[in-house]
Each structure stands twice: as C-alpha cells, then as structure tokens.
PDB file of N, CA and C in Angstrom:
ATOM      1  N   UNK A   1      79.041 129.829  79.238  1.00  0.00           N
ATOM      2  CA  UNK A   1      79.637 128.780  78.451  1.00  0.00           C
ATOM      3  C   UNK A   1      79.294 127.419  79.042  1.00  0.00           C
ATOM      4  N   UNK A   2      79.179 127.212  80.564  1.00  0.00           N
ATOM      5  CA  UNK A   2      78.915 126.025  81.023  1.00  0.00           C
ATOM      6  C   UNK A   2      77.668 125.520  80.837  1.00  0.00           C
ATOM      7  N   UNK A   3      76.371 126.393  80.151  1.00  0.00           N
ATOM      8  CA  UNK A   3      75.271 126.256  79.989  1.00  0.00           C
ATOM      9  C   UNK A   3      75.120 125.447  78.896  1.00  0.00           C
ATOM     10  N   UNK A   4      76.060 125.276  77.605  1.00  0.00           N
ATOM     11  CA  UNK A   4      76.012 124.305  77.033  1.00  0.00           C
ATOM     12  C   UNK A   4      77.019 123.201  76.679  1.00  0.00           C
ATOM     13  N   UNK A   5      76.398 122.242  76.351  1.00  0.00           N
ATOM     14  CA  UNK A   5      77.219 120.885  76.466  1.00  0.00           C
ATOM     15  C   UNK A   5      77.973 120.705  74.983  1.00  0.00           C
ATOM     16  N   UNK A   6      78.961 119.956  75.114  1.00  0.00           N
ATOM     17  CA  UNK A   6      79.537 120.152  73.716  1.00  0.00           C
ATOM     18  C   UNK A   6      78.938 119.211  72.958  1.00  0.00           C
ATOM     19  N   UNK A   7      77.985 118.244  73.198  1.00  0.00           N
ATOM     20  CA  UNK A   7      77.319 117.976  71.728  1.00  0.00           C
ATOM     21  C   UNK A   7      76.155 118.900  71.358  1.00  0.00           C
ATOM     22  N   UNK A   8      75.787 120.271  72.375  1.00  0.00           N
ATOM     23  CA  UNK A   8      75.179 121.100  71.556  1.00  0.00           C
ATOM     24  C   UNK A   8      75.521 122.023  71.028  1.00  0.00           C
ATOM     25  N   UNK A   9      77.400 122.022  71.345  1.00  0.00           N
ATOM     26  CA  UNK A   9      77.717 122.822  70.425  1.00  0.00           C
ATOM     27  C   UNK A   9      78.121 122.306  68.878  1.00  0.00           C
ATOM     28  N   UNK A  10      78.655 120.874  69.199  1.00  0.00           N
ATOM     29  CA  UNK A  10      78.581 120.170  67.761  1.00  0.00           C
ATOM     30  C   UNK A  10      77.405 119.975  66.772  1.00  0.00           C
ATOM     31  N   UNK A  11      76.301 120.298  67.517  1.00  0.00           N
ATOM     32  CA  UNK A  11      74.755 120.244  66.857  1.00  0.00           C
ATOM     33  C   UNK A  11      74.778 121.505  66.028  1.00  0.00           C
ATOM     34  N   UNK A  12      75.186 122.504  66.704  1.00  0.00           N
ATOM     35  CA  UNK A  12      75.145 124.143  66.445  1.00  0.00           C
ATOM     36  C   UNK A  12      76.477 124.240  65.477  1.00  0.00           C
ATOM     37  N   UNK A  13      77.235 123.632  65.564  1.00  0.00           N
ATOM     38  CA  UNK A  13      78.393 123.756  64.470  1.00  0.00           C
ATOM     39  C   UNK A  13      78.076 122.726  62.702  1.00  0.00           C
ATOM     40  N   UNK A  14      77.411 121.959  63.417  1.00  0.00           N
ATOM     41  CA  UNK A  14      76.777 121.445  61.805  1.00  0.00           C
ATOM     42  C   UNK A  14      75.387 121.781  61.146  1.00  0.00           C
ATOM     43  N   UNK A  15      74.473 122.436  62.110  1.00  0.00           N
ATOM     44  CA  UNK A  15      73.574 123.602  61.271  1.00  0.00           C
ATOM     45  C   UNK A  15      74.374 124.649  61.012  1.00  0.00           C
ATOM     46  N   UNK A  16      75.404 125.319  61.694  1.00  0.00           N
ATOM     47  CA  UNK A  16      75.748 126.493  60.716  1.00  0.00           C
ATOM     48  C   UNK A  16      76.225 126.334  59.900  1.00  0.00           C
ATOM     49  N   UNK A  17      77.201 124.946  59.616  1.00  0.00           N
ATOM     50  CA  UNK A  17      78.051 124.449  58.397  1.00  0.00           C
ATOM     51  C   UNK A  17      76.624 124.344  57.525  1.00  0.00           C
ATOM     52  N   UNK A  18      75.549 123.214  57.671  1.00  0.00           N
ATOM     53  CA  UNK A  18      74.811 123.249  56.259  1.00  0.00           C
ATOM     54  C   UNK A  18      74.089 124.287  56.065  1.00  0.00           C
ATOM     55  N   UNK A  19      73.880 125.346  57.014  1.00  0.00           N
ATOM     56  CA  UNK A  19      73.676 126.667  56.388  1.00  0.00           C
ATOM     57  C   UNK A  19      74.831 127.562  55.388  1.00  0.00           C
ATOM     58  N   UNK A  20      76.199 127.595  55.522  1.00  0.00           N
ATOM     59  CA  UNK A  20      77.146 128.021  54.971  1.00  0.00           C
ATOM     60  C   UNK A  20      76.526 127.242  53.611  1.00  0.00           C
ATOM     61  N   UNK A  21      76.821 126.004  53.764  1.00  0.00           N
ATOM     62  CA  UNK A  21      76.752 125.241  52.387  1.00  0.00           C
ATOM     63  C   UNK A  21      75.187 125.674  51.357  1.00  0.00           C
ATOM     64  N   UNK A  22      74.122 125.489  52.087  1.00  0.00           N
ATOM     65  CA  UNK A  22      72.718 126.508  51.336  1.00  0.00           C
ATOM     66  C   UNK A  22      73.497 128.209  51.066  1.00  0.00           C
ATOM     67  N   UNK A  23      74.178 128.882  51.802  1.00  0.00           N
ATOM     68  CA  UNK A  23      74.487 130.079  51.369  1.00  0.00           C
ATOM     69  C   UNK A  23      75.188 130.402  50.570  1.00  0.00           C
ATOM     70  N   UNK A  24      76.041 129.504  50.118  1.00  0.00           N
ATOM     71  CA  UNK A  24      77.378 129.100  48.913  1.00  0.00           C
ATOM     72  C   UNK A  24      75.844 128.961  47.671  1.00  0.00           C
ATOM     73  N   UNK A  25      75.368 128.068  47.568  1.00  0.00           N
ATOM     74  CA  UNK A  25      74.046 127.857  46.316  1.00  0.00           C
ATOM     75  C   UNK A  25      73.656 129.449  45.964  1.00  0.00           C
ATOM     76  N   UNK A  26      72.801 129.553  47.410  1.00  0.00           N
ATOM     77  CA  UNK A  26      72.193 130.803  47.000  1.00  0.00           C
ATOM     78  C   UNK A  26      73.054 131.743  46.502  1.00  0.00           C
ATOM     79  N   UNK A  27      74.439 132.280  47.044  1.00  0.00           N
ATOM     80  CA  UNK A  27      75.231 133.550  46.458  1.00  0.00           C
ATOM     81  C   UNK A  27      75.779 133.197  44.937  1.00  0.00           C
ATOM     82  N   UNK A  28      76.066 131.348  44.517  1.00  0.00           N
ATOM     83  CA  UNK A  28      76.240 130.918  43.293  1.00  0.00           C
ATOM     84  C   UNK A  28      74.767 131.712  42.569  1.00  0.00           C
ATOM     85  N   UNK A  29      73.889 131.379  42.829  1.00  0.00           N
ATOM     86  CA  UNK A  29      72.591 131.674  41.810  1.00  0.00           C
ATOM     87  C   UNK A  29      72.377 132.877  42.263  1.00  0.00           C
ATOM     88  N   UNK A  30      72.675 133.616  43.215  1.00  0.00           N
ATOM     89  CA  UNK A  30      72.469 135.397  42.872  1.00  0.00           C
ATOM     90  C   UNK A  30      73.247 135.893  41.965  1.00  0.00           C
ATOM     91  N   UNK A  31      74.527 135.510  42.080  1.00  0.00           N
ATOM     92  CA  UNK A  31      75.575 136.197  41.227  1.00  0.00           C
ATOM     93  C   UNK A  31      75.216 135.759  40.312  1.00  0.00           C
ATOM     94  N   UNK A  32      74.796 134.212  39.168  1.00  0.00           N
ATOM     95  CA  UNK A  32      74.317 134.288  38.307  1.00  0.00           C
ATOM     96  C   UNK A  32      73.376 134.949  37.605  1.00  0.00           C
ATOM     97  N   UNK A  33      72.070 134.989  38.598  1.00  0.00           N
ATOM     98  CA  UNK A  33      71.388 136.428  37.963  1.00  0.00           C
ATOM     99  C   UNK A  33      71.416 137.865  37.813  1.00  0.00           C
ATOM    100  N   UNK A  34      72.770 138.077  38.810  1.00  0.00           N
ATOM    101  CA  UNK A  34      73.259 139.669  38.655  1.00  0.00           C
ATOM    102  C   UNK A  34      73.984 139.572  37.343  1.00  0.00           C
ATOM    103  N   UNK A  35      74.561 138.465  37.109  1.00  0.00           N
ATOM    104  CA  UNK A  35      75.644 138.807  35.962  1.00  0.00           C
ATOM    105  C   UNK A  35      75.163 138.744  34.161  1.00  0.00           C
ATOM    106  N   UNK A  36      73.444 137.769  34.727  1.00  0.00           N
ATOM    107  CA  UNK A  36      72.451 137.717  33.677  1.00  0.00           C
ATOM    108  C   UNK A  36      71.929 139.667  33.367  1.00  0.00           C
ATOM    109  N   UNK A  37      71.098 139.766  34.930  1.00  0.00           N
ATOM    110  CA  UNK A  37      70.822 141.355  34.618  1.00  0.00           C
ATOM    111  C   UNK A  37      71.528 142.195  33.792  1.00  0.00           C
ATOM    112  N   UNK A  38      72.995 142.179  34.176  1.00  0.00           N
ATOM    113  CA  UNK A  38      74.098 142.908  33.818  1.00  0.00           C
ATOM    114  C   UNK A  38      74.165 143.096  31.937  1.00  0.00           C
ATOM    115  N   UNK A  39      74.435 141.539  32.100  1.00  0.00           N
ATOM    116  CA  UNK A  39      74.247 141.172  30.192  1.00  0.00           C
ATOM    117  C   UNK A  39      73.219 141.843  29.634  1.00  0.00           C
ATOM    118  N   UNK A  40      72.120 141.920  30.064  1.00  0.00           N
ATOM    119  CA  UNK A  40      70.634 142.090  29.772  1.00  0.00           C
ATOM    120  C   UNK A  40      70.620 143.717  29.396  1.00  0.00           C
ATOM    121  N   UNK A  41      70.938 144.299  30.751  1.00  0.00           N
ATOM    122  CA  UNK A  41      70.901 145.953  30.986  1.00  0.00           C
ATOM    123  C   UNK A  41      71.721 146.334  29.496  1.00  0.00           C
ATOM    124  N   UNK A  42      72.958 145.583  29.268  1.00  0.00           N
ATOM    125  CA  UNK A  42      74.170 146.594  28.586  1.00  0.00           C
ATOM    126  C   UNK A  42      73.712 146.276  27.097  1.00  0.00           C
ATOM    127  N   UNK A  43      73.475 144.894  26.882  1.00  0.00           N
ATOM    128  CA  UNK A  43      72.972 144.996  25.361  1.00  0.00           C
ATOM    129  C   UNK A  43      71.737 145.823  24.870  1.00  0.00           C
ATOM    130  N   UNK A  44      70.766 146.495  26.276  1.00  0.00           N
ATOM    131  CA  UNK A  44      69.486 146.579  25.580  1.00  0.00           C
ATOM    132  C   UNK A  44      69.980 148.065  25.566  1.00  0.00           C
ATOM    133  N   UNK A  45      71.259 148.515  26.132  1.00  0.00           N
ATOM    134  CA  UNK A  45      71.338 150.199  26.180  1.00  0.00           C
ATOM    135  C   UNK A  45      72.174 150.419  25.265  1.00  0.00           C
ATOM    136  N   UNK A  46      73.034 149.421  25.004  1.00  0.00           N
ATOM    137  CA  UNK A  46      73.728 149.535  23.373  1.00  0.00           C
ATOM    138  C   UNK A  46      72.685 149.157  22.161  1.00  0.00           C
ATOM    139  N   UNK A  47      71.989 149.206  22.274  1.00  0.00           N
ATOM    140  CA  UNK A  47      70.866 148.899  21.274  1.00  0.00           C
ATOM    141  C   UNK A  47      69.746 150.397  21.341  1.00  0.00           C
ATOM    142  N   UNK A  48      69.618 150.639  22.442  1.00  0.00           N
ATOM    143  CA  UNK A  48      68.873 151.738  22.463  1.00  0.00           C
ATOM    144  C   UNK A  48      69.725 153.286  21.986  1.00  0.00           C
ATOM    145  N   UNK A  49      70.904 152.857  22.114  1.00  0.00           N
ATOM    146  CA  UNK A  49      71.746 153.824  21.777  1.00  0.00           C
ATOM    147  C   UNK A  49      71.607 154.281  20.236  1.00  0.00           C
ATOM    148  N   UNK A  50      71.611 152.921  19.315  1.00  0.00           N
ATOM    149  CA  UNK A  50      71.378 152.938  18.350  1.00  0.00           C
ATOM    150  C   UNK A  50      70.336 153.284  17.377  1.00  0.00           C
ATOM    151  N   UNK A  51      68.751 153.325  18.247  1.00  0.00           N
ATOM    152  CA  UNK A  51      67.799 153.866  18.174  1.00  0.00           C
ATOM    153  C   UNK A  51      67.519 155.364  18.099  1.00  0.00           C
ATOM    154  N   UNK A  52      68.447 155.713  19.128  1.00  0.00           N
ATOM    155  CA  UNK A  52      68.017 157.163  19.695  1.00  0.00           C
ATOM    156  C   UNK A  52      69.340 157.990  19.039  1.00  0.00           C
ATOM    157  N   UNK A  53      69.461 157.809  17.948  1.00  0.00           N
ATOM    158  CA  UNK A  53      71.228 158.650  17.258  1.00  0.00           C
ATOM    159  C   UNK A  53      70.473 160.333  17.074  1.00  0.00           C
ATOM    160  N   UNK A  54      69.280 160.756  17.526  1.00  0.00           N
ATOM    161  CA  UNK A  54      69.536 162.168  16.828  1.00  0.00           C
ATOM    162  C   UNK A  54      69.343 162.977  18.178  1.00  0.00           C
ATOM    163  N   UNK A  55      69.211 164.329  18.118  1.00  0.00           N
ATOM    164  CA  UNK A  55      69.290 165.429  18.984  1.00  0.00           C
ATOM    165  C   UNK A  55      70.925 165.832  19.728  1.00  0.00           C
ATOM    166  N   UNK A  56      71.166 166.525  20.589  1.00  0.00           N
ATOM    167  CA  UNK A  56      71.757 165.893  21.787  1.00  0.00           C
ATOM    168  C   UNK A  56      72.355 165.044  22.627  1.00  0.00           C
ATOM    169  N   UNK A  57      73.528 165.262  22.961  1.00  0.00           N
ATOM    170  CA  UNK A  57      74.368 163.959  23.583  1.00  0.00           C
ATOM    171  C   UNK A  57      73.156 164.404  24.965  1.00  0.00           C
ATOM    172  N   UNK A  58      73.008 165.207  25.503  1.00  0.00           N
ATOM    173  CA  UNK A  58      72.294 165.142  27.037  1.00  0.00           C
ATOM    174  C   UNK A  58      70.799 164.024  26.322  1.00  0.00           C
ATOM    175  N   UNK A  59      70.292 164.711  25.352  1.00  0.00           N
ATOM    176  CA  UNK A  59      69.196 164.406  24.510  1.00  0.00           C
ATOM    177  C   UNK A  59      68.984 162.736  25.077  1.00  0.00           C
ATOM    178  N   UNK A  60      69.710 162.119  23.427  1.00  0.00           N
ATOM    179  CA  UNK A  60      69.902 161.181  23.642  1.00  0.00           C
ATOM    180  C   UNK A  60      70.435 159.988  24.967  1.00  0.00           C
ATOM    181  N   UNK A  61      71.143 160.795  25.279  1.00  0.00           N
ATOM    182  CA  UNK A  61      71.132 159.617  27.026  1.00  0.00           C
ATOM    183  C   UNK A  61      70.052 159.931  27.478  1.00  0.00           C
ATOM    184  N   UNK A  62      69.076 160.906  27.583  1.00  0.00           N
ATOM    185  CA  UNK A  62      67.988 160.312  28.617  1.00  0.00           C
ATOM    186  C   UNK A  62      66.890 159.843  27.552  1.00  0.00           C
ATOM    187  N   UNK A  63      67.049 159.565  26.617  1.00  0.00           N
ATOM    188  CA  UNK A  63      65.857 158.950  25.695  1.00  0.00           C
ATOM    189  C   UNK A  63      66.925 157.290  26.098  1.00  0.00           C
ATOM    190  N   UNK A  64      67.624 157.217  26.135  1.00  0.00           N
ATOM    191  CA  UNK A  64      68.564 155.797  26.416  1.00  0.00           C
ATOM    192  C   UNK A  64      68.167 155.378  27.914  1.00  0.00           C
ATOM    193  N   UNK A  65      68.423 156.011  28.596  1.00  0.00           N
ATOM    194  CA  UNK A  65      68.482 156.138  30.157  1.00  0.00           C
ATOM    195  C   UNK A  65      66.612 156.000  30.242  1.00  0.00           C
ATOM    196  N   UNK A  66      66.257 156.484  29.609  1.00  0.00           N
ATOM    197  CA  UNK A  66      64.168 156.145  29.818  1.00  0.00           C
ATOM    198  C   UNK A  66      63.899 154.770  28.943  1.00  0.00           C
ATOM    199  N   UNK A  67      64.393 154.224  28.216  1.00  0.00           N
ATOM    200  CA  UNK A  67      64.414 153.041  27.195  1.00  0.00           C
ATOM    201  C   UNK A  67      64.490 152.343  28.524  1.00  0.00           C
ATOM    202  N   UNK A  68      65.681 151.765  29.062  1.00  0.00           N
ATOM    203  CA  UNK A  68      66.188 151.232  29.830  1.00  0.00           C
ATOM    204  C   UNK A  68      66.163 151.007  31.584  1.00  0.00           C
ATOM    205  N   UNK A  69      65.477 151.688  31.846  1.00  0.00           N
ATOM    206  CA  UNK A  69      65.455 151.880  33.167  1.00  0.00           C
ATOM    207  C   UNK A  69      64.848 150.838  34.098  1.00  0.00           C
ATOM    208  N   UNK A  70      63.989 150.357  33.617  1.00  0.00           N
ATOM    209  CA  UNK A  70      63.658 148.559  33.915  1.00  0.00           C
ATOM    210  C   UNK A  70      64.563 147.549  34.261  1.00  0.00           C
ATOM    211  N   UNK A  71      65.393 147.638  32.918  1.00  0.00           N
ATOM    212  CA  UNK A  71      66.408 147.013  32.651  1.00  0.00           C
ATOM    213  C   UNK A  71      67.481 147.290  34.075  1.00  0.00           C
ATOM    214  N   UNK A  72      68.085 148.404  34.266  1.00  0.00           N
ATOM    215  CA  UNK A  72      68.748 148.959  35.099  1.00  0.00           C
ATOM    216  C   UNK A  72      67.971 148.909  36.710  1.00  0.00           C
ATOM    217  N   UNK A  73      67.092 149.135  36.821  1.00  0.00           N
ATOM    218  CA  UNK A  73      66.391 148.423  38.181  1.00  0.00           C
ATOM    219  C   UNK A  73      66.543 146.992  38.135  1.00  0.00           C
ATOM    220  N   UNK A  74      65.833 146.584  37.302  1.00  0.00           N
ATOM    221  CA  UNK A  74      66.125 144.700  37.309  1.00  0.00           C
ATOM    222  C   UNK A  74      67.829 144.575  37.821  1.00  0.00           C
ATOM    223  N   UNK A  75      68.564 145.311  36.779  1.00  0.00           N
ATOM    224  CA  UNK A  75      70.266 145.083  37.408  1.00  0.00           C
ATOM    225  C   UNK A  75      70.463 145.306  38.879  1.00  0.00           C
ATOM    226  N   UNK A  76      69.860 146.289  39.111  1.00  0.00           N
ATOM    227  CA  UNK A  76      70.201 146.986  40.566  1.00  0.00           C
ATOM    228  C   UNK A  76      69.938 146.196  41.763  1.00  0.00           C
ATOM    229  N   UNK A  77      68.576 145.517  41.250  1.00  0.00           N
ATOM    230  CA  UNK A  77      68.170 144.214  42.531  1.00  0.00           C
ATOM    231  C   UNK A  77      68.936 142.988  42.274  1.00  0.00           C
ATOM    232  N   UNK A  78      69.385 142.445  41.681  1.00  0.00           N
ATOM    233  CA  UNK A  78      69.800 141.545  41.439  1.00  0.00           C
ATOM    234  C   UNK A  78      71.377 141.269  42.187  1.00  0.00           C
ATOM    235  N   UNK A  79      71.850 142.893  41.673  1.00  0.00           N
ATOM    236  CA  UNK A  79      73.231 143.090  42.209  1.00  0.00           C
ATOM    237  C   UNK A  79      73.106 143.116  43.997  1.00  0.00           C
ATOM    238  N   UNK A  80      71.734 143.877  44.383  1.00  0.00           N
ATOM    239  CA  UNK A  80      71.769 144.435  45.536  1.00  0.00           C
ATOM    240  C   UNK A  80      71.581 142.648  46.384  1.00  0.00           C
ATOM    241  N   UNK A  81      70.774 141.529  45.825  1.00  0.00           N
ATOM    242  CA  UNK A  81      70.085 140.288  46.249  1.00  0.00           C
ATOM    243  C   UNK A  81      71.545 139.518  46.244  1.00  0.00           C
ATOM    244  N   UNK A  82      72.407 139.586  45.371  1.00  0.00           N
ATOM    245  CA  UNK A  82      73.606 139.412  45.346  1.00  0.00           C
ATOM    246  C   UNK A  82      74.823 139.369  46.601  1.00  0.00           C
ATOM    247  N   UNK A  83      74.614 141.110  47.132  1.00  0.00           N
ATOM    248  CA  UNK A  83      75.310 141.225  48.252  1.00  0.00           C
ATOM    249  C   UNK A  83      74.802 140.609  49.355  1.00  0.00           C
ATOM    250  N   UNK A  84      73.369 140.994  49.416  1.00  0.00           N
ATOM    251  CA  UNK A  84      72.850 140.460  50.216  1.00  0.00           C
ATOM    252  C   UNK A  84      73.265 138.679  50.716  1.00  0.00           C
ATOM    253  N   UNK A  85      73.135 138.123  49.860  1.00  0.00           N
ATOM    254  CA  UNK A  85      73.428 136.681  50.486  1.00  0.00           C
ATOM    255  C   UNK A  85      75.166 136.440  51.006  1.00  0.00           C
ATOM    256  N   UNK A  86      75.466 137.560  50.015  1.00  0.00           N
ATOM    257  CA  UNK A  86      77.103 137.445  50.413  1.00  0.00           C
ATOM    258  C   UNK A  86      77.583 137.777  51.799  1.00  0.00           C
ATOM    259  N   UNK A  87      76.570 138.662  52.488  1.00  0.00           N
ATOM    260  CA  UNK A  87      76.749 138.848  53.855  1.00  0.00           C
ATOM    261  C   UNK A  87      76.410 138.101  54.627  1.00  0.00           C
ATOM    262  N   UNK A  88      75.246 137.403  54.083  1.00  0.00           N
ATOM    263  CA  UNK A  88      75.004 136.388  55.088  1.00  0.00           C
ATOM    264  C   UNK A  88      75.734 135.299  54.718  1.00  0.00           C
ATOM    265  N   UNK A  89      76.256 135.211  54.016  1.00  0.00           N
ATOM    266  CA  UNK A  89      77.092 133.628  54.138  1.00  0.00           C
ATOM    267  C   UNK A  89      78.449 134.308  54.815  1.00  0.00           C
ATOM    268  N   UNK A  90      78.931 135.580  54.962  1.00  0.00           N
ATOM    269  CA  UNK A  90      80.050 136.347  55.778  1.00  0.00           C
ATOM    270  C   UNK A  90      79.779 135.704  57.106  1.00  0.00           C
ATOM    271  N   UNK A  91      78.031 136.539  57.530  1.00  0.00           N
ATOM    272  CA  UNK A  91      77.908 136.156  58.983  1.00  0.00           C
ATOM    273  C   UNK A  91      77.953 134.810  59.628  1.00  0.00           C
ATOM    274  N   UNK A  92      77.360 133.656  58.215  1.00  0.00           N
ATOM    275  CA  UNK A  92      76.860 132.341  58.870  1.00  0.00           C
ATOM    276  C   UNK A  92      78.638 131.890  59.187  1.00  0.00           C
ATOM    277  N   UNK A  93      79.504 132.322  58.973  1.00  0.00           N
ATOM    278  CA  UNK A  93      80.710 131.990  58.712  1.00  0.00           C
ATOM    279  C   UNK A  93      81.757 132.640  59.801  1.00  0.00           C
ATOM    280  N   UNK A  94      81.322 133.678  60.200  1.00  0.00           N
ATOM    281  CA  UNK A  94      81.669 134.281  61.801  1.00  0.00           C
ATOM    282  C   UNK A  94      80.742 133.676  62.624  1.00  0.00           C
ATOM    283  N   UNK A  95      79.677 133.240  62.709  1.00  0.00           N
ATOM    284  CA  UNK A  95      79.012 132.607  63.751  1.00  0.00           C
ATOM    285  C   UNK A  95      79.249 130.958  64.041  1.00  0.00           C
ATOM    286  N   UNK A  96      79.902 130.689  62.835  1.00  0.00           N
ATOM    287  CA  UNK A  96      80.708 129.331  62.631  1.00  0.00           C
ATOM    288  C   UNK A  96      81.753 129.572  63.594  1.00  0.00           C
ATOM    289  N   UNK A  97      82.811 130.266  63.317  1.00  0.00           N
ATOM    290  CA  UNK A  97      83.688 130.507  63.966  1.00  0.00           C
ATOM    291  C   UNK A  97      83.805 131.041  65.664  1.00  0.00           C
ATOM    292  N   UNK A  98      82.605 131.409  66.083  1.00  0.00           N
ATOM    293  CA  UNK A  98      82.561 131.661  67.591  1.00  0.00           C
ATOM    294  C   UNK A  98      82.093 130.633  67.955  1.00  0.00           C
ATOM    295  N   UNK A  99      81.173 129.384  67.169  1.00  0.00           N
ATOM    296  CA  UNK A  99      81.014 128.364  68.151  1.00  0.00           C
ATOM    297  C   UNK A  99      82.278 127.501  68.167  1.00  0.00           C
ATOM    298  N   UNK A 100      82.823 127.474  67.242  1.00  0.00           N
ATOM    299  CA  UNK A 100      84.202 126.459  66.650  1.00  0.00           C
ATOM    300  C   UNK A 100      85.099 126.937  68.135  1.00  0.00           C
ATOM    301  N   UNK A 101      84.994 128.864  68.369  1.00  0.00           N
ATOM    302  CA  UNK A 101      85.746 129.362  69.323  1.00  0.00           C
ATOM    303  C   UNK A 101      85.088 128.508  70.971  1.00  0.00           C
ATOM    304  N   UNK A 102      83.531 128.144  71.296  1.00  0.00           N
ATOM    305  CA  UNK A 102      82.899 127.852  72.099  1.00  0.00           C
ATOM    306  C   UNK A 102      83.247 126.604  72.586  1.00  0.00           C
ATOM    307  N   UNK A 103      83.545 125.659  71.210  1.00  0.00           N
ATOM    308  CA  UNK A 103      83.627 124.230  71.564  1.00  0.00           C
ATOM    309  C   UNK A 103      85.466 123.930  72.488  1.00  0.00           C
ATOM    310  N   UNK A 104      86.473 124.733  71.242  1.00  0.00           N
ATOM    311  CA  UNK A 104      87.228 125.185  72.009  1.00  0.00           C
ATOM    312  C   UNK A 104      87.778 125.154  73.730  1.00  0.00           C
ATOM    313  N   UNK A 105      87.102 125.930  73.575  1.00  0.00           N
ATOM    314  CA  UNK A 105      86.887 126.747  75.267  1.00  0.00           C
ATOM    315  C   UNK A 105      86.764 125.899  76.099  1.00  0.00           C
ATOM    316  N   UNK A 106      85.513 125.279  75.839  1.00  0.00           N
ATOM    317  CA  UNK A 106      84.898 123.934  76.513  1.00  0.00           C
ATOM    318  C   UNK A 106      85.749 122.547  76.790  1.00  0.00           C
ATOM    319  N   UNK A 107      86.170 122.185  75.911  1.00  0.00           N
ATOM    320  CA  UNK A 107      87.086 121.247  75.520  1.00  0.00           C
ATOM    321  C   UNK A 107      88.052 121.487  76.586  1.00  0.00           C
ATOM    322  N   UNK A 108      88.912 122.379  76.592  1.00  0.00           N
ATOM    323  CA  UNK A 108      89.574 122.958  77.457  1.00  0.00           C
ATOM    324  C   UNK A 108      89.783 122.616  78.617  1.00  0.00           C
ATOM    325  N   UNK A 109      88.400 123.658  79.024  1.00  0.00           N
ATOM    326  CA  UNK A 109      87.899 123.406  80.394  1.00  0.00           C
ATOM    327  C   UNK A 109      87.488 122.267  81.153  1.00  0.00           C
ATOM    328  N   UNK A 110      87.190 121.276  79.839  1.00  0.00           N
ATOM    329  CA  UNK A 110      86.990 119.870  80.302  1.00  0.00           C
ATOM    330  C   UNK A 110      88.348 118.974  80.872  1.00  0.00           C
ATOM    331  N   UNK A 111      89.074 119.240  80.227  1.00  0.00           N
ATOM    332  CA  UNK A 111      90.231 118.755  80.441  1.00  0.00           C
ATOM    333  C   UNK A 111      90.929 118.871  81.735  1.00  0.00           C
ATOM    334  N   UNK A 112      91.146 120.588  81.941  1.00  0.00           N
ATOM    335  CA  UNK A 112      91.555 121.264  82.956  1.00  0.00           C
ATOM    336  C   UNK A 112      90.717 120.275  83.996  1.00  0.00           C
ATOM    337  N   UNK A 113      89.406 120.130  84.317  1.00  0.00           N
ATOM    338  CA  UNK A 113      88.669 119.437  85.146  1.00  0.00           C
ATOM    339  C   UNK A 113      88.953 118.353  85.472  1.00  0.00           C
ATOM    340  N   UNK A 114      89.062 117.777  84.218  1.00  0.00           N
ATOM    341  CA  UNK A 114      89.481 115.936  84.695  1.00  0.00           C
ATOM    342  C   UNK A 114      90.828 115.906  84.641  1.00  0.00           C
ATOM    343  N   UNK A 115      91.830 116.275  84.385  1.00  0.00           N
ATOM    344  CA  UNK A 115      93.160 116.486  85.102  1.00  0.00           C
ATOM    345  C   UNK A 115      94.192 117.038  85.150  1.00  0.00           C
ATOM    346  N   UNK A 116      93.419 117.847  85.986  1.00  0.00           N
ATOM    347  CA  UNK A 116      93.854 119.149  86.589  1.00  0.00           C
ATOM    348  C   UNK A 116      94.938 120.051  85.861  1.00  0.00           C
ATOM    349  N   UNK A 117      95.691 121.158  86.413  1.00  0.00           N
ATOM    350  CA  UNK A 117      96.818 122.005  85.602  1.00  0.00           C
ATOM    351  C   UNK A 117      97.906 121.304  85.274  1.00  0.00           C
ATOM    352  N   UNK A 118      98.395 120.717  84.196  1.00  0.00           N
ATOM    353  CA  UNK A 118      99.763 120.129  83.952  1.00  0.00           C
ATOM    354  C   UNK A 118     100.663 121.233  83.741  1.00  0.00           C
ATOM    355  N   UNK A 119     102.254 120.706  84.532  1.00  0.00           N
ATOM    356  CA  UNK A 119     102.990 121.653  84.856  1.00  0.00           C
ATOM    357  C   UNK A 119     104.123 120.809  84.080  1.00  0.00           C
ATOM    358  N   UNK A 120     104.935 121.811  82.930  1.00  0.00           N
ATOM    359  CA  UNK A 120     106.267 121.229  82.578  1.00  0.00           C
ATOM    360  C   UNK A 120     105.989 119.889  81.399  1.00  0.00           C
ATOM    361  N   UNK A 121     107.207 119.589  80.675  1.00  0.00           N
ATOM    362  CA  UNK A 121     106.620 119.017  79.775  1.00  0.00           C
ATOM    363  C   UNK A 121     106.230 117.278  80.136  1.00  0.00           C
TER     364      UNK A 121
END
C-alpha cells in the first residue's frame, strides 16, 4: 500500500470512474440490441408459424425452428454481448471500490503519521 501515493490512487479512481461511465453506454447499447434481436427473433417465428400450419406439431416446430435459427443465434449473441458488458461494468465497479478502499487506508495512515494515535474525545 505504501508503494503508492494517493494522487495515484486518485488517478486510478478517475480512470476507473470514466471507464464505469464508457461501460454504462456500452451495456445501454447492448441491451438495446438484445432487445432489438429479441423483437426480430419473435415476430419472424410468429410469422413462420404461420407459414408452416400443416403436418405435425413436432413437424411444424422444426420447419419454424429451421426458418429461424439465424434469427435465434443473432438473439443469442446479442443477449450473450449483453451480459458480457454487464460484468464488466460489475467488475470496473468492484475495482472502483478497492481503490476507493486503498485511498482510504492511506489517508488513514497518513494521518496516524502526522499526528500520531489520538486518545479520547
């Protein structure tokens, strides 16, 4: 901890903040395109549904389920690109918080240094 100085931890606490803030954008515009995919997938399988009315209920879902499956991959990444940023704006946001815990510490210890243990109020 004594290895760094607290304006490099204040340096390190406002790149991870404007990283949080880029990771807020990005998880805004993933979730927008998961929720685009989503739209996309369900109208084109209610539509394919409508196409494929004869044979078989097994029948027909996989003539639906083969229509669509593009569609349903496209959903799947989108959702999966989705989480993805959501974790990292989790992590950039615990790593926020251990330097926030670092500066802390420091602060502290600075104090303690320049004068000394206060005893009583």
């Amino acid at each position: 901890m004594s290895d760094l100085t607290l304006t490099e931890l204040a340096t390190e606490c406002r790149r991870l903040s404007d990283k949080i803030d880029a990771g807020v954008n990005s998880l805004n515009t993933s979730a927008r395109q998961s929720a685009e995919a989503e739209r996309e997938y369900r109208k084109q399988k209610a539509q394919a549904w409508t196409l494929h009315g004869d044979g078989t209920a097994k029948e027909r879902e996989a003539r639906v389920d083969a229509a669509t499956a593009d569609l349903r991959y496209a959903r799947d990444l989108a959702e999966a690109g989705r989480q993805a940023a959501l974790e990292a704006l989790r992590s950039r946001r615990q790593q926020l918080s251990a330097a926030q815990t670092l500066v802390s510490a420091l602060k502290s210890e600075l104090e303690h240094s320049q004068y000394g243990v206060q005893v009583g109020p």
